[in-house]
N, C-alpha and C. Protein backbone atom coordinates (compact mmCIF):
# COMPACT_ATOMS: atom_id res chain seq x y z
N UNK A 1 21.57 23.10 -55.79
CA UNK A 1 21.38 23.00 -54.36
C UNK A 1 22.28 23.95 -53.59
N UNK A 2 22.85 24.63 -54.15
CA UNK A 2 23.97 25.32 -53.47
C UNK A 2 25.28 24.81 -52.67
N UNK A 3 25.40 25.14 -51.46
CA UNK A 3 26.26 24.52 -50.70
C UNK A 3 26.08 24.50 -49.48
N UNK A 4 25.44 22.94 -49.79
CA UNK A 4 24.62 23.02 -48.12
C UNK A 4 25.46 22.37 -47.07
N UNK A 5 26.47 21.54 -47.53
CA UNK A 5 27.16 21.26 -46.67
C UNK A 5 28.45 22.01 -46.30
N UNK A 6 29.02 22.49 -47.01
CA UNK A 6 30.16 23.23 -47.51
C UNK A 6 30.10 24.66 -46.96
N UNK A 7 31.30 24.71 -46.10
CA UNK A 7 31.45 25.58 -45.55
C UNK A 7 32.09 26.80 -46.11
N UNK A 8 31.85 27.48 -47.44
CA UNK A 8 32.92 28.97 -47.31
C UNK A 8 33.97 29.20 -46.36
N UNK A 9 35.26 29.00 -46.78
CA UNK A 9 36.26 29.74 -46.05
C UNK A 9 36.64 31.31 -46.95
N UNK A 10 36.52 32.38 -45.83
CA UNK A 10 37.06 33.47 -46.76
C UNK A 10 39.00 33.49 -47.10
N UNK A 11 38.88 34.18 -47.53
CA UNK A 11 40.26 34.59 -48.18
C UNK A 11 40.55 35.95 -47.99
N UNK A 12 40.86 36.15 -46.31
CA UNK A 12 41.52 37.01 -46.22
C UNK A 12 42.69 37.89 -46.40
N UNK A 13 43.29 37.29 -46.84
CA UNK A 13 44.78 37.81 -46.88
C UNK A 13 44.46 39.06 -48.93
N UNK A 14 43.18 37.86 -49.47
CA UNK A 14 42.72 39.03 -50.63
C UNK A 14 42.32 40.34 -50.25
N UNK A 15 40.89 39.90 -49.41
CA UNK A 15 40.90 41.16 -48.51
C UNK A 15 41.28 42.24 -47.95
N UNK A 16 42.37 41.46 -47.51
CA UNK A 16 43.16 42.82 -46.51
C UNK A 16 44.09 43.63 -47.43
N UNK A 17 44.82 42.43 -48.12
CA UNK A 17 45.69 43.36 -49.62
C UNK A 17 44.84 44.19 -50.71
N UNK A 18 43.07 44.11 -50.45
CA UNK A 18 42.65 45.02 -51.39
C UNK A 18 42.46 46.57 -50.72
N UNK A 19 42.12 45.76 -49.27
CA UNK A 19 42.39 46.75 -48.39
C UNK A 19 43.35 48.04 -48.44
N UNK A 20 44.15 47.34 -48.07
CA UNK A 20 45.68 48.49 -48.59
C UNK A 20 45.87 48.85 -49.57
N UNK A 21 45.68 48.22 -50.87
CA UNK A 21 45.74 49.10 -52.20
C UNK A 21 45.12 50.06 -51.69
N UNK A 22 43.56 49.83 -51.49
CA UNK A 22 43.22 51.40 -51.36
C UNK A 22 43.93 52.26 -50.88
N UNK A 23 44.50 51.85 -49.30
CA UNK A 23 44.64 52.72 -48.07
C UNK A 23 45.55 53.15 -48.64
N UNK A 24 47.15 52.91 -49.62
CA UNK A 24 47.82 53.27 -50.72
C UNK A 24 47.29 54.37 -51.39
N UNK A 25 46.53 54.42 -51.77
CA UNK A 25 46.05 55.46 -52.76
C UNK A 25 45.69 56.21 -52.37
N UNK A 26 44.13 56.47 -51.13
CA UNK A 26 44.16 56.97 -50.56
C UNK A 26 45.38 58.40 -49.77
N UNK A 27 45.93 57.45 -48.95
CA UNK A 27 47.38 58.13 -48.96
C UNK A 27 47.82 58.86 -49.76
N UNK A 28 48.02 58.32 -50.88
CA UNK A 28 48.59 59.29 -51.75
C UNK A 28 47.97 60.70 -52.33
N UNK A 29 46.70 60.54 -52.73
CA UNK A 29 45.91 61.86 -52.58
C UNK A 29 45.88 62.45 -51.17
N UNK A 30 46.41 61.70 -50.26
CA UNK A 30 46.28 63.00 -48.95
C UNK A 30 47.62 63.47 -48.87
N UNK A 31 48.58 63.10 -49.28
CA UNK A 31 49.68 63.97 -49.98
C UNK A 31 49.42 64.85 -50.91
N UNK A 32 48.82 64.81 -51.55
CA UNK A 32 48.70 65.51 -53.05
C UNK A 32 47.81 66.88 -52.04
N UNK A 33 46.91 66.38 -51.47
CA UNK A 33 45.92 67.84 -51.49
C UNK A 33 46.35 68.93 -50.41
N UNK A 34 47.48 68.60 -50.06
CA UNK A 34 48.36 70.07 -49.02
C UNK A 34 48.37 70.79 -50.17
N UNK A 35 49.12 70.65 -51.65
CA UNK A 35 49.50 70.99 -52.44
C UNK A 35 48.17 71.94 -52.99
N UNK A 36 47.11 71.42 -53.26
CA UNK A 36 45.71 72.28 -53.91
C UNK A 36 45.32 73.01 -52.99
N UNK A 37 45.41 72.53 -51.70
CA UNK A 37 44.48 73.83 -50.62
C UNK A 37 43.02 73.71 -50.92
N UNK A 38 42.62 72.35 -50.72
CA UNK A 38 41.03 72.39 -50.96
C UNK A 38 40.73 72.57 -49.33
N UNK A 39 39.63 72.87 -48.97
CA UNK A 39 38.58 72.85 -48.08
C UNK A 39 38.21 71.45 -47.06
N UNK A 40 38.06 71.35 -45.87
CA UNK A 40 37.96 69.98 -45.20
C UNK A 40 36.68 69.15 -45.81
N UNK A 41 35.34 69.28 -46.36
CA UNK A 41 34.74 68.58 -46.91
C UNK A 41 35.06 68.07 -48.23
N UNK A 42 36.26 68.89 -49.44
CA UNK A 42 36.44 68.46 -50.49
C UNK A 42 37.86 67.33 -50.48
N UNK A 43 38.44 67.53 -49.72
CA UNK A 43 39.64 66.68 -49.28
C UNK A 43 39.43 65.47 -48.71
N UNK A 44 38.01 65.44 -48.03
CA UNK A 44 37.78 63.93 -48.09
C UNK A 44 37.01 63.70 -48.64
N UNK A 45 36.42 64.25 -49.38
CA UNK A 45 35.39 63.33 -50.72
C UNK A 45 36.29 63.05 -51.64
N UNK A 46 37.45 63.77 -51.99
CA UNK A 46 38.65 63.35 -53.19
C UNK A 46 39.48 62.30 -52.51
N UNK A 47 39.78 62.21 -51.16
CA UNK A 47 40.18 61.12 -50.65
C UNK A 47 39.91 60.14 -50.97
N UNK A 48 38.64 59.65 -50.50
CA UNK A 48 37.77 58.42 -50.04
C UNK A 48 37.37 57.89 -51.59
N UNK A 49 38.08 58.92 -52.62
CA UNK A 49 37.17 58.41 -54.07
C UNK A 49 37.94 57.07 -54.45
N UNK A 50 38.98 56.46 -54.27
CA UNK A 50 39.24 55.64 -54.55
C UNK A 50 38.96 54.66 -54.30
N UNK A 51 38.97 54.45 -52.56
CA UNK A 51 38.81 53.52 -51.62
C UNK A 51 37.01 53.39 -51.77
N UNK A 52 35.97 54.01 -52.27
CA UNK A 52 34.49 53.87 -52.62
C UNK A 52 34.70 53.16 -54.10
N UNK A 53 35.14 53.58 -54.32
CA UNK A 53 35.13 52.77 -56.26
C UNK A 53 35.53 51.23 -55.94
N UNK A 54 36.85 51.46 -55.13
CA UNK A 54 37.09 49.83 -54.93
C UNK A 54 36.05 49.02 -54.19
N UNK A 55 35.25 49.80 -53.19
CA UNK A 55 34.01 49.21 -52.65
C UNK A 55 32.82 49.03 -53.65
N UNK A 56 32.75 49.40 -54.32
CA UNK A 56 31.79 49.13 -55.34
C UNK A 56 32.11 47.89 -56.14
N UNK A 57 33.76 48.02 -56.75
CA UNK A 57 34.17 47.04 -57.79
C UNK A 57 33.72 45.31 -56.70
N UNK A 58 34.39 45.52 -55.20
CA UNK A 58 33.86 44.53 -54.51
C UNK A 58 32.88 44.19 -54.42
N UNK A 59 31.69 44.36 -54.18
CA UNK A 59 29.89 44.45 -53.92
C UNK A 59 29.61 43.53 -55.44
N UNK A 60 30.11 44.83 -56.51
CA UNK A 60 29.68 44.34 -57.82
C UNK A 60 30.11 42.63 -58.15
N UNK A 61 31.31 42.65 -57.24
CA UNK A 61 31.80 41.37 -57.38
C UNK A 61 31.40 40.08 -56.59
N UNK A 62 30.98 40.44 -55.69
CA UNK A 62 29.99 39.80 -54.21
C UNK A 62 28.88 39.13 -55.26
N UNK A 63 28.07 40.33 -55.61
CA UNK A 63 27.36 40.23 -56.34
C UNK A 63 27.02 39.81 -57.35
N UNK A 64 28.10 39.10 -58.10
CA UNK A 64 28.02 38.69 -59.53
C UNK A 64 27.93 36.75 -59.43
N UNK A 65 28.80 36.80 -58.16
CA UNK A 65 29.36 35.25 -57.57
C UNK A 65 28.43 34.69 -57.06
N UNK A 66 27.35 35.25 -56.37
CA UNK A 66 26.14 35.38 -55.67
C UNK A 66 26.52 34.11 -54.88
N UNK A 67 27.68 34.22 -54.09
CA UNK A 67 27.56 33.81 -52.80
C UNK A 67 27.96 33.68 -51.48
N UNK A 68 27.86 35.12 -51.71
CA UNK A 68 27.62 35.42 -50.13
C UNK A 68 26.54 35.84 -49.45
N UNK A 69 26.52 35.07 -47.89
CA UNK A 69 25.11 35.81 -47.12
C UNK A 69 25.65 37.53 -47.15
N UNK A 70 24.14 37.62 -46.21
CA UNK A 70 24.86 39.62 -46.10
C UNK A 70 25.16 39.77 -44.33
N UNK A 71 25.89 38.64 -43.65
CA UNK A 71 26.70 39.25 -42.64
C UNK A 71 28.23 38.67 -43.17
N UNK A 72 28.30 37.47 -44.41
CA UNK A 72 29.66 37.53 -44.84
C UNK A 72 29.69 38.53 -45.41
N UNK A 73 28.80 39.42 -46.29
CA UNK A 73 29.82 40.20 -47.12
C UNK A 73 29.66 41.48 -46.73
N UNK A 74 28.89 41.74 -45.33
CA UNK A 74 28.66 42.65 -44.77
C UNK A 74 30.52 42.56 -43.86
N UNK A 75 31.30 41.54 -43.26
CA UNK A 75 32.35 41.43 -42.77
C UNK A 75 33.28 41.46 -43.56
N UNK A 76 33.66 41.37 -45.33
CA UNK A 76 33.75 41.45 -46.28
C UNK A 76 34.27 42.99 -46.64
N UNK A 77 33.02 43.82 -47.16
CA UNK A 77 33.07 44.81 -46.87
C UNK A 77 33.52 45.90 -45.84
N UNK A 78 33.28 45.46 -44.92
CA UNK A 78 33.50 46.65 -43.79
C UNK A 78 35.46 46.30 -43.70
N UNK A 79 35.46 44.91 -43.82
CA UNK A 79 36.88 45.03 -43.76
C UNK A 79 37.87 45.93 -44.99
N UNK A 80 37.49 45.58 -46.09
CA UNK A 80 38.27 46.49 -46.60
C UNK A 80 37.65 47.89 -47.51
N UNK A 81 36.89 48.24 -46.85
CA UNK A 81 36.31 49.73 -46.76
C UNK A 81 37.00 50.32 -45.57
N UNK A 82 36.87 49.67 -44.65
CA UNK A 82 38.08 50.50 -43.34
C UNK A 82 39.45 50.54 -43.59
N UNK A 83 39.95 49.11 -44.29
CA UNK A 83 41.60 49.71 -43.84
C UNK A 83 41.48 50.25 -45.52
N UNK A 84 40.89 50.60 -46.20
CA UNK A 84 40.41 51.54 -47.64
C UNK A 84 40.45 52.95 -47.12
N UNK A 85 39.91 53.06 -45.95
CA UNK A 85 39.76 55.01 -45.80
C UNK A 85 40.36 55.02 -44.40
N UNK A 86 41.68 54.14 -44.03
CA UNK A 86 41.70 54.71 -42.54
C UNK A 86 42.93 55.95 -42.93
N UNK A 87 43.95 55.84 -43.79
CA UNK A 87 44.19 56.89 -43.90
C UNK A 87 43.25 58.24 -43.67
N UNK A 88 42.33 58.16 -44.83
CA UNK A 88 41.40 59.54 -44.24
C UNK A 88 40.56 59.94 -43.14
N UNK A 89 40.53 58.68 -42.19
CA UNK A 89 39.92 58.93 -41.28
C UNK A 89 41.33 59.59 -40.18
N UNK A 90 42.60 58.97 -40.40
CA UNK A 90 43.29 59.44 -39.10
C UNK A 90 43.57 61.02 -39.50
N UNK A 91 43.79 61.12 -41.21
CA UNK A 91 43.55 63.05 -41.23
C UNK A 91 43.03 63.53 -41.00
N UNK A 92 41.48 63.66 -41.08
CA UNK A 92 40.86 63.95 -40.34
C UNK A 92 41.03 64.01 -38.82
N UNK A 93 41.03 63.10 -38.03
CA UNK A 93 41.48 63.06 -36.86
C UNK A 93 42.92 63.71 -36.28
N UNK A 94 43.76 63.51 -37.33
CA UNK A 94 44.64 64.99 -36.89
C UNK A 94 44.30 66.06 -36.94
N UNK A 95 43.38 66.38 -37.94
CA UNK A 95 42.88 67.97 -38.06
C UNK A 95 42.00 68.84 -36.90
N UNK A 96 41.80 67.79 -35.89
CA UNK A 96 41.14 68.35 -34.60
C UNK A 96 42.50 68.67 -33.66
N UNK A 97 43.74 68.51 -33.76
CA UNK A 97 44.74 69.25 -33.19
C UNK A 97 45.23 70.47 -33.42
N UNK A 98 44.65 70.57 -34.96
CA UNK A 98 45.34 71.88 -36.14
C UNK A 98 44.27 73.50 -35.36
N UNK A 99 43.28 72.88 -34.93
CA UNK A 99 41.92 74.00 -35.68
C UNK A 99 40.93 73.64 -34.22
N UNK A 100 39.64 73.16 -34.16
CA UNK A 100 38.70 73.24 -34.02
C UNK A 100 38.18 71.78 -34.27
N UNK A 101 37.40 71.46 -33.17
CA UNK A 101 36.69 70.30 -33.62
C UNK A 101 35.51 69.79 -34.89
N UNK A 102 35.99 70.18 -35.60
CA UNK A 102 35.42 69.94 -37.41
C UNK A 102 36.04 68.96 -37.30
N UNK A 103 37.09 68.77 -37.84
CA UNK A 103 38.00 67.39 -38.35
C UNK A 103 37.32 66.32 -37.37
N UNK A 104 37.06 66.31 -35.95
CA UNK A 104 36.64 65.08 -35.36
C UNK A 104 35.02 65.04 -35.78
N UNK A 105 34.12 65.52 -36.08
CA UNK A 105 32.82 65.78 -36.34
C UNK A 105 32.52 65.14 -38.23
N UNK A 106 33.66 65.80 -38.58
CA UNK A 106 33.57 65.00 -40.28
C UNK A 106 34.30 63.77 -40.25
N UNK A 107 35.26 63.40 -39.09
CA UNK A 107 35.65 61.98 -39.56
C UNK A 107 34.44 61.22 -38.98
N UNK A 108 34.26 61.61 -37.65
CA UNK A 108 33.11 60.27 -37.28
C UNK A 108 31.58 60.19 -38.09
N UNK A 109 31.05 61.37 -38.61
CA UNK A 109 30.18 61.29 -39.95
C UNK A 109 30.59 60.76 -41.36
N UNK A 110 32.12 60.64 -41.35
CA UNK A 110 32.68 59.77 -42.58
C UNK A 110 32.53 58.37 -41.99
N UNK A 111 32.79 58.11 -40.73
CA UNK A 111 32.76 56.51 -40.31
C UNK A 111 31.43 55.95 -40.34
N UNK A 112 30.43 56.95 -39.87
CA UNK A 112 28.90 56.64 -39.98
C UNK A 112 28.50 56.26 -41.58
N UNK A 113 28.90 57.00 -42.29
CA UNK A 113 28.79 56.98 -43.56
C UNK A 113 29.13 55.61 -44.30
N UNK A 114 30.55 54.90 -43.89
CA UNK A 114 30.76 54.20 -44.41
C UNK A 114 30.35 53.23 -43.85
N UNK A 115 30.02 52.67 -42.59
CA UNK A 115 28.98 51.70 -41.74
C UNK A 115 27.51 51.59 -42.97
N UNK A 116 27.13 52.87 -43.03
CA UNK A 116 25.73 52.87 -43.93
C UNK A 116 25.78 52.43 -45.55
N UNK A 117 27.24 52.58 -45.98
CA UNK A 117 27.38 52.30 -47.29
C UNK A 117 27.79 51.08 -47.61
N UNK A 118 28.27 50.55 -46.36
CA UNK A 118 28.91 48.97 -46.04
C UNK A 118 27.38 47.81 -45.95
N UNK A 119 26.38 48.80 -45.54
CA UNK A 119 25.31 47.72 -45.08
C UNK A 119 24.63 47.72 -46.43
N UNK A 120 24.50 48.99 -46.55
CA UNK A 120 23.57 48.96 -48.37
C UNK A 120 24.78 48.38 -49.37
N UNK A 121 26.08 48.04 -49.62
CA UNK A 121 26.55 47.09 -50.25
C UNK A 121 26.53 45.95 -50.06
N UNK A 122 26.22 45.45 -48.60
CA UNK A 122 26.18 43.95 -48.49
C UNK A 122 24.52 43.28 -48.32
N UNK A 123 24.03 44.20 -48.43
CA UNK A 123 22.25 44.12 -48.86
C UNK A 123 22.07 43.73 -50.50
N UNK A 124 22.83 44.66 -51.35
CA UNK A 124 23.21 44.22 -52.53
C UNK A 124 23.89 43.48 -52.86
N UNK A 125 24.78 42.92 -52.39
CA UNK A 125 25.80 41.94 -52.57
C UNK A 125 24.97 40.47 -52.56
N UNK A 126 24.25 40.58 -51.48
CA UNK A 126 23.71 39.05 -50.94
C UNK A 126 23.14 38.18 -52.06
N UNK A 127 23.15 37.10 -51.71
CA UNK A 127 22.63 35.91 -52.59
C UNK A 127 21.49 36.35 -52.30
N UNK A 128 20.69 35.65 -53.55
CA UNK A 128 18.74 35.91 -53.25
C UNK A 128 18.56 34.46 -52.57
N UNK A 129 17.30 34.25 -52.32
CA UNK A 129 16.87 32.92 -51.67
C UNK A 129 16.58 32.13 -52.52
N UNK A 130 16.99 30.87 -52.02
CA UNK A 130 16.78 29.72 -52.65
C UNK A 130 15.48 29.08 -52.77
N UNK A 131 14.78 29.12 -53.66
CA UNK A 131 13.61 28.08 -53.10
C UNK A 131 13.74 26.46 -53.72
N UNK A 132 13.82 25.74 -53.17
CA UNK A 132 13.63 24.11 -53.54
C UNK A 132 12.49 23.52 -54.06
């Protein structure tokens, strides 16, 4: 029967600390890549690679538990997919002081991006329907 009376409380404080691992790591490859001199599109795809894997390992995990709706794990997701890439979003966003408005044009197409990758994980994530 599921849990029809029973209310899910999330567990944020998991959340937000998976959150920051990423944003951790993250970080740390945006230290690392002054050092290589890659290009503004390859510096945040090597960025964001961590903080996407951990979004996946989550989904996969949404997904396995099968129970969450898809605006919990759509709130789920988006939470720690954001504080996952806000490091790369505020480099980016510095990089429109350095140069030319690129850096503001690829972060807000990285934010679009991850809105779109947040909805198609919590589309996958979702419980299927119950029938009685």
């Amino acid at each position: 029967m599921g849990n029809l009376f029973l209310k899910e409380k999330e567990k944020w404080r998991i959340w937000t600390s998976l959150g920051l691992f990423g944003a951790v790591c993250s970080f740390l490859l945006i230290q690392q890549q002054d050092l290589l001199g890659l290009n503004e599109l390859h510096w945040i795809a090597l960025c964001s690679l961590p903080s996407l894997m951990l979004g996946v390992l989550v989904c996969w995990w949404m997904s396995y538990s099968r129970r969450f709706e898809f605006w919990r794990a759509f709130r789920v997701l988006s939470t720690v997919l954001i504080l996952a890439n806000l490091p790369t979003i505020l480099a980016g966003m510095l990089k429109v002081s350095e140069a030319k408005h690129v850096g503001l044009i690829s972060a807000s197409g990285f934010v679009l991006l991850l809105l779109i990758l947040t909805m198609l994980g919590a589309w996958v994530a979702k419980r299927p329907k119950q029938y009685y």
